[in-house]
Protein backbone atom coordinates (compact mmCIF):
# COMPACT_ATOMS: atom_id res chain seq x y z
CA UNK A 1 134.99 97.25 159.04
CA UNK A 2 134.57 99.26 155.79
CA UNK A 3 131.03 97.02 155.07
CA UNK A 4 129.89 98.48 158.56
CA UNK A 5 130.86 101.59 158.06
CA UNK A 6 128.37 101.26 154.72
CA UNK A 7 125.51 99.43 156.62
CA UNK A 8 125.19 102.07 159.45
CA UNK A 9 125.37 104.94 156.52
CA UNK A 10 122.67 103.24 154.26
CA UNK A 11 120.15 102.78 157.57
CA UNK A 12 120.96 106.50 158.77
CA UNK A 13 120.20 107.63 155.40
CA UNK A 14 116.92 104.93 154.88
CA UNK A 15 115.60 106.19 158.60
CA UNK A 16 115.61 109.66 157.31
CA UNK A 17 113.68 108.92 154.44
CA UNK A 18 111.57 107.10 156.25
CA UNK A 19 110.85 109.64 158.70
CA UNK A 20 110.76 112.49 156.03
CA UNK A 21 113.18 114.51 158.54
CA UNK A 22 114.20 116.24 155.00
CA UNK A 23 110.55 118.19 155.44
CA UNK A 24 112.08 119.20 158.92
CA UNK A 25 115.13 120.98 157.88
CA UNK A 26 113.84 124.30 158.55
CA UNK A 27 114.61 125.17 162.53
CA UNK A 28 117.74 126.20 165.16
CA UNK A 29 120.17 123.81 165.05
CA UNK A 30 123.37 123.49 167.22
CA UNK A 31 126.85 123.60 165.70
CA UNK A 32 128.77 120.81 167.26
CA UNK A 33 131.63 119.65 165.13
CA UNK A 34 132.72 120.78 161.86
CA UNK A 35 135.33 119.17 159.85
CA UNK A 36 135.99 116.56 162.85
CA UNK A 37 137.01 119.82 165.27
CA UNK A 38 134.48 120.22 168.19
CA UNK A 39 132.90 123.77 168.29
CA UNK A 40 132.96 123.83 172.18
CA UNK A 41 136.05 125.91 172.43
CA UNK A 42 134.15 128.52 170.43
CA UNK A 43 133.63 132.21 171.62
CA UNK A 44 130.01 131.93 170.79
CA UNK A 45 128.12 128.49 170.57
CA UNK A 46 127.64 128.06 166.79
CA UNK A 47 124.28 127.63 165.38
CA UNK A 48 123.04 127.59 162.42
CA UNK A 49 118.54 128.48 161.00
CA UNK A 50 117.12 127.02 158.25
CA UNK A 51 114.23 128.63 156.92
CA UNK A 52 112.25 128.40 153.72
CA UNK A 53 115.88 127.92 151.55
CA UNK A 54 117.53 131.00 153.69
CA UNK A 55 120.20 129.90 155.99
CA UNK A 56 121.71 132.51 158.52
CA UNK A 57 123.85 131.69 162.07
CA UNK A 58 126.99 132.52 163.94
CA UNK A 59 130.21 130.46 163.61
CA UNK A 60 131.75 131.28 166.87
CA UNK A 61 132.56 135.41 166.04
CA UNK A 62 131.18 135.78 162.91
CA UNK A 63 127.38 135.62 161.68
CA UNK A 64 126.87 134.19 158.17
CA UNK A 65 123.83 134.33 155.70
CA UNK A 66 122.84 132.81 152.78
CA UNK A 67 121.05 130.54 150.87
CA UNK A 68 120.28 126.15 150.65
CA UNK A 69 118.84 123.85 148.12
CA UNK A 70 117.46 120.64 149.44
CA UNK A 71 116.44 118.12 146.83
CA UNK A 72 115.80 114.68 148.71
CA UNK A 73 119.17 113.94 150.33
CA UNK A 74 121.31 116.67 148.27
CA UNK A 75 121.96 119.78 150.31
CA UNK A 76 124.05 123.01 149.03
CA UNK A 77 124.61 126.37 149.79
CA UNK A 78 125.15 129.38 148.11
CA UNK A 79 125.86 133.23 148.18
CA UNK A 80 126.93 132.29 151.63
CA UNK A 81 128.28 135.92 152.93
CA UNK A 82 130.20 136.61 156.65
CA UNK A 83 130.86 139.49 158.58
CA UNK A 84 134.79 139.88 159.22
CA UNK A 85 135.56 140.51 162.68
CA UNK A 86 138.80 138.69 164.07
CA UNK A 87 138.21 136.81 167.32
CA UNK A 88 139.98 133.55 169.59
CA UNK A 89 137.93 130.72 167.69
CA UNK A 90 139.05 131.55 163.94
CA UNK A 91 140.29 127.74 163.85
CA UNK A 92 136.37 127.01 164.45
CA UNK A 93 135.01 129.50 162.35
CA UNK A 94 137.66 128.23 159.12
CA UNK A 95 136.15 124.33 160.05
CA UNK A 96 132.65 125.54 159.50
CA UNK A 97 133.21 127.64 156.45
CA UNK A 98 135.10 124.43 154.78
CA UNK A 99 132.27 122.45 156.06
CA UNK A 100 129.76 124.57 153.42
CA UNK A 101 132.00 124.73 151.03
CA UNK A 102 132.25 120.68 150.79
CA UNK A 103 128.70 119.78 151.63
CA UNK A 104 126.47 117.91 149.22
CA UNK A 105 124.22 115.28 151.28
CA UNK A 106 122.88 115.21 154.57
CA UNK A 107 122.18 112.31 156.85
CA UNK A 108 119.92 112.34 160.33
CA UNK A 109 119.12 110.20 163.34
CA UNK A 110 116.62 111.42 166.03
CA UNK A 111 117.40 114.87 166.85
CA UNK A 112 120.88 115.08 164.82
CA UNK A 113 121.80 116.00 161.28
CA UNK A 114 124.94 115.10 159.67
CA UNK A 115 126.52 116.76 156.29
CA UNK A 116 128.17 114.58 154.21
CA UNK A 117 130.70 115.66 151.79
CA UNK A 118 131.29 113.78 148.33
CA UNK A 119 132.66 110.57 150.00
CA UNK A 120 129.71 111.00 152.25
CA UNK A 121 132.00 111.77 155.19
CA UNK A 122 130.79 114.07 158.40
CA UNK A 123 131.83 117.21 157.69
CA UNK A 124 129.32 118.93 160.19
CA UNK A 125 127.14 117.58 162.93
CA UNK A 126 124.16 119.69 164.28
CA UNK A 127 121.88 118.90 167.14
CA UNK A 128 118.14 120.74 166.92
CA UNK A 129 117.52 123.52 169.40
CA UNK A 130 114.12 122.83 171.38
């Protein structure tokens, strides 16, 4: 099981390549699971922009800013600020926030990005916005 669980990782991360999706970064992307919890029960869909190594989005209550680096697979974030308002979804908002915190790699297939933390685990999916 753990040799398929390698294969399907090594052709998600060869299609990307393939397809250069890592040019495509920049855009509106979906927040749909963070740290295996499903955003649905959110206040606010979460969503996160990429543009030109700014990121900025809401996680549920609270919008976030900040910055990326994207060097072939390797995503990270930094000076990552959040405004501080208390709200129902704080269990959604503390997934996402632990999300950036662990991300180093990112993954894709078709419309779908994945970050990966260290072990190359999920720890966020997003699904692009049309």
């Amino acid at each position: 099981m753990k040799i398929l669980y390698i294969l399907i990782s090594l052709f998600i991360l060869t299609s990307c390549s393939s397809q250069k999706a890592f040019v495509q970064l920049d855009g509106n992307w979906s927040i749909v699971e963070a740290m295996g919890k499903s955003t649905a029960t959110g206040e606010k869909q979460p969503f996160i922009t990429f543009e030109s190594g700014k990121v900025h989005g809401n996680a549920s209550v609270n919008l976030f800013h900040g910055s990326y680096t994207l060097k072939g697979s390797h995503l990270t974030f930094s000076h990552m600020g959040m405004t501080m308002m208390m709200g129902s979804s704080m269990d959604v908002e503390a997934a996402i926030t632990q999300a950036f915190e662990k991300t180093i790699r990112i993954a894709c297939s078709k419309d779908q990005l994945y970050l990966l933390d260290a072990q190359k685990d999920t720890v966020m999916t997003l699904v692009k916005k049309p």
